[in-house]
Protein backbone atom coordinates (compact mmCIF):
# COMPACT_ATOMS: atom_id res chain seq x y z
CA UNK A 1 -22.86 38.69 29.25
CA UNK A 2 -19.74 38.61 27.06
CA UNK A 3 -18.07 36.58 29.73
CA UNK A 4 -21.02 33.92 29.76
CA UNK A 5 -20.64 33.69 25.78
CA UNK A 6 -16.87 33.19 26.14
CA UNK A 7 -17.01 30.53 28.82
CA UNK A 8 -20.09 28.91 26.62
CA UNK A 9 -17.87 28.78 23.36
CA UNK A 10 -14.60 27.10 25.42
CA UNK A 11 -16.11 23.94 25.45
CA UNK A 12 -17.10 23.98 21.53
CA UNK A 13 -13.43 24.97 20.62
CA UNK A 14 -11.78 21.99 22.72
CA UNK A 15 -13.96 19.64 21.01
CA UNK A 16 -13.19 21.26 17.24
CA UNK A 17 -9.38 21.19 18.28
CA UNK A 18 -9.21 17.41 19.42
CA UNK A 19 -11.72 16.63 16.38
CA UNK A 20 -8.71 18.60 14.01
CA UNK A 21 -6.03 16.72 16.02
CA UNK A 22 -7.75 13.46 15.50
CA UNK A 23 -7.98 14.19 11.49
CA UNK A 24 -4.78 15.25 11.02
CA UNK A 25 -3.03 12.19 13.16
CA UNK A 26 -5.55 9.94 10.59
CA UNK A 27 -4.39 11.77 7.47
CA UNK A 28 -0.54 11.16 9.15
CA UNK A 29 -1.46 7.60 9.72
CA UNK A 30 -3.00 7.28 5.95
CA UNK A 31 0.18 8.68 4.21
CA UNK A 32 2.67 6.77 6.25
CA UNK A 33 0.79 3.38 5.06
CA UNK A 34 0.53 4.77 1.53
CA UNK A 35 4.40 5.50 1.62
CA UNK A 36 4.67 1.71 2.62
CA UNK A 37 2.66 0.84 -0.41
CA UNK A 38 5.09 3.47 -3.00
CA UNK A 39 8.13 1.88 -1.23
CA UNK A 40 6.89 -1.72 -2.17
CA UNK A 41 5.86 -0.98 -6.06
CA UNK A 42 8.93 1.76 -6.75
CA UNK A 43 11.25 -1.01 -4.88
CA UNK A 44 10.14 -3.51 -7.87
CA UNK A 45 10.18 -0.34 -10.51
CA UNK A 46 13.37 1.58 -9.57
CA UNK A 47 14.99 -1.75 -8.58
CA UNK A 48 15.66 -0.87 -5.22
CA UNK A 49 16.09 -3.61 -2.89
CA UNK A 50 16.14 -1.10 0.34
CA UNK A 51 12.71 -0.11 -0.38
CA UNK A 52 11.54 -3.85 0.06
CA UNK A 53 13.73 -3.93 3.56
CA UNK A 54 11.92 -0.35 4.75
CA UNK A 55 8.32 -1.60 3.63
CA UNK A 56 7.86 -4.98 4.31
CA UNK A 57 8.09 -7.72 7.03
CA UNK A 58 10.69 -10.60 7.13
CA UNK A 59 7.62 -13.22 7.43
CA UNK A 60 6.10 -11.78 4.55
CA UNK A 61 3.27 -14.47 2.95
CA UNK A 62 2.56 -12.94 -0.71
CA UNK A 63 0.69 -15.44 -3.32
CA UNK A 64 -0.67 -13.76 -6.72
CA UNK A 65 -2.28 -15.81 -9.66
CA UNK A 66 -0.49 -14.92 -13.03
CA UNK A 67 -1.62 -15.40 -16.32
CA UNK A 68 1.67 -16.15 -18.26
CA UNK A 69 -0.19 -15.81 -22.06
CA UNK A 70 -3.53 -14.76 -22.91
CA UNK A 71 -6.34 -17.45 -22.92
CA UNK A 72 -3.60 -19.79 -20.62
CA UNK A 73 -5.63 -20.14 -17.14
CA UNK A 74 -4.14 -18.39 -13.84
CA UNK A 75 -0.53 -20.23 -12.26
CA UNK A 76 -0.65 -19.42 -8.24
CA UNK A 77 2.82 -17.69 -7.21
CA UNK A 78 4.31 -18.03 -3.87
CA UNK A 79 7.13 -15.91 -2.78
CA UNK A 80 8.66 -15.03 0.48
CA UNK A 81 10.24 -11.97 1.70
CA UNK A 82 13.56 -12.82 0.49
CA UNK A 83 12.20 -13.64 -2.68
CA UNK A 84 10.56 -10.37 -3.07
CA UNK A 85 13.50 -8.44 -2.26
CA UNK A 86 15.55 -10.13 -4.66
CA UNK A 87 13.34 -9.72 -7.52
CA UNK A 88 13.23 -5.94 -6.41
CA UNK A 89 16.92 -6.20 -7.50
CA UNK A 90 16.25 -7.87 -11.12
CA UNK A 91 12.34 -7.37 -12.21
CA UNK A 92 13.27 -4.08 -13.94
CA UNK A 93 17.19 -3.88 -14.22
CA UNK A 94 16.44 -4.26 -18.61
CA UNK A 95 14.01 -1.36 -18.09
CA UNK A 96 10.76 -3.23 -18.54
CA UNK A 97 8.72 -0.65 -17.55
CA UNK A 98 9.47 2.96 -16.95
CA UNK A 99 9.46 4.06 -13.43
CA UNK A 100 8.09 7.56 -14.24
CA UNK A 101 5.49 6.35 -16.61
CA UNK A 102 4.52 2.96 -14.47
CA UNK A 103 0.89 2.56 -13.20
CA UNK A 104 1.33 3.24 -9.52
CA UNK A 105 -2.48 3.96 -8.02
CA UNK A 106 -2.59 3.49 -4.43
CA UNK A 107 -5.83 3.45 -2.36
CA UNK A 108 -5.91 2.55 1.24
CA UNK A 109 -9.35 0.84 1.85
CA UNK A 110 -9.01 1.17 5.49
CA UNK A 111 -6.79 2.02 8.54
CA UNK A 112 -6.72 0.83 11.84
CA UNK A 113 -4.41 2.01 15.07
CA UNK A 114 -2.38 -1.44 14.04
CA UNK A 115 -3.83 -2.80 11.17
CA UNK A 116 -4.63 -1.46 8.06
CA UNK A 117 -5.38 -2.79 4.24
CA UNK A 118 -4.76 -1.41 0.94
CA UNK A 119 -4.86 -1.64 -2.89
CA UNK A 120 -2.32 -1.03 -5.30
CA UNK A 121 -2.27 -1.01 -8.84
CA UNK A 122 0.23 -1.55 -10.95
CA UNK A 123 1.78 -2.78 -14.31
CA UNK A 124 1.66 -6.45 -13.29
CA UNK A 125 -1.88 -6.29 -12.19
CA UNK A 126 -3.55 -5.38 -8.69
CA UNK A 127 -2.16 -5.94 -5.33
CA UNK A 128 -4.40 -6.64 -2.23
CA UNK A 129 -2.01 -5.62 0.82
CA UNK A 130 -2.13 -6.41 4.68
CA UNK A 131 -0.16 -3.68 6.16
CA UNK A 132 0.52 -4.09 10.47
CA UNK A 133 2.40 -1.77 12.43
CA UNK A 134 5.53 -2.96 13.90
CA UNK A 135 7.47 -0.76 16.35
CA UNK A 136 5.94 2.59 14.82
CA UNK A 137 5.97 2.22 11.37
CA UNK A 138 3.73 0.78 8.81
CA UNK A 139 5.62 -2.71 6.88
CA UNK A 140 3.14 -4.93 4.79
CA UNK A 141 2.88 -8.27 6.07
CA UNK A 142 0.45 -10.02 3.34
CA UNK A 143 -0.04 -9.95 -0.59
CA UNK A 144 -2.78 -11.00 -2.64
CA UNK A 145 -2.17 -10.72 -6.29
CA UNK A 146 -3.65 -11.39 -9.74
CA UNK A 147 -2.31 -10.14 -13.49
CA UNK A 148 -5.29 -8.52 -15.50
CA UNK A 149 -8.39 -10.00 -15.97
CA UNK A 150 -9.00 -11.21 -19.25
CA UNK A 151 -11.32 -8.41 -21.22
CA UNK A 152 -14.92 -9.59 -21.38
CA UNK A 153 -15.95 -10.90 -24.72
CA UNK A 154 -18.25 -7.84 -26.65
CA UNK A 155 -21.58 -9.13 -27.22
């Protein structure tokens, strides 16, 4: 009898290990394309141009709509990779912002095997992010971008 129950259970543990094994290779997955996300905001905040190399893809397409002053409408921004990695070594050299205080709220709103898409927030507004994995690691390979939204009139 005891040997029935053992041989009965087998089956039941191999499918809770490769269920664990399967979670904990999508929780990996998840926090390597978060740490793509923290490399690309602390590159801008930290002004670390290396973090820009690490996280993102040379044929980088990022466009964001900035409001330069409030009640002025949206400007659409283009910039490339190069751009991007430049500005990581300027946007915060005067200390703008301060990298342990900066907004810095990642979410990933879902993961693929090679694909995968996230949202960031930060002081300049939200980030919509493409992420794609190239050679094993996670680099983000499209931004969508907008400043605030202006605050809705109170009734």
């Amino acid at each position: 009898m005891r040997r029935f129950a053992v041989a009965a259970l087998l089956p039941l543990a191999a499918l809770l290990t490769a269920a664990g094994v399967r979670e904990h290779r999508e929780s990996q997955e998840r926090a390597a394309i978060e740490a793509a996300v923290y490399d690309y905001v602390d590159a801008l905040y930290r002004v670390e141009p290396s973090r820009v190399e690490r996280s993102v893809h040379p044929e980088l397409t990022k466009r964001g709509f900035h409001r330069p002053q409030e009640g002025a409408p949206y400007r659409e921004l283009k910039m490339t990779y190069t751009q991007l990695r430049d500005l990581a070594g300027s946007w915060n050299r005067e200390g703008r912002v301060d990298p342990a205080r900066a907004v810095r709220e990642v979410t990933v709103l879902d993961a693929l095997d090679q694909t995968a898409s996230a949202k960031l927030v930060a002081d300049w507004g939200v980030d919509y992010l493409h992420l794609a994995k190239y050679d094993g690691r996670w680099q983000i390979v499209n931004v969508l971008w907008q400043s605030p939204p202006p605050p809705l009139p109170t009734p």
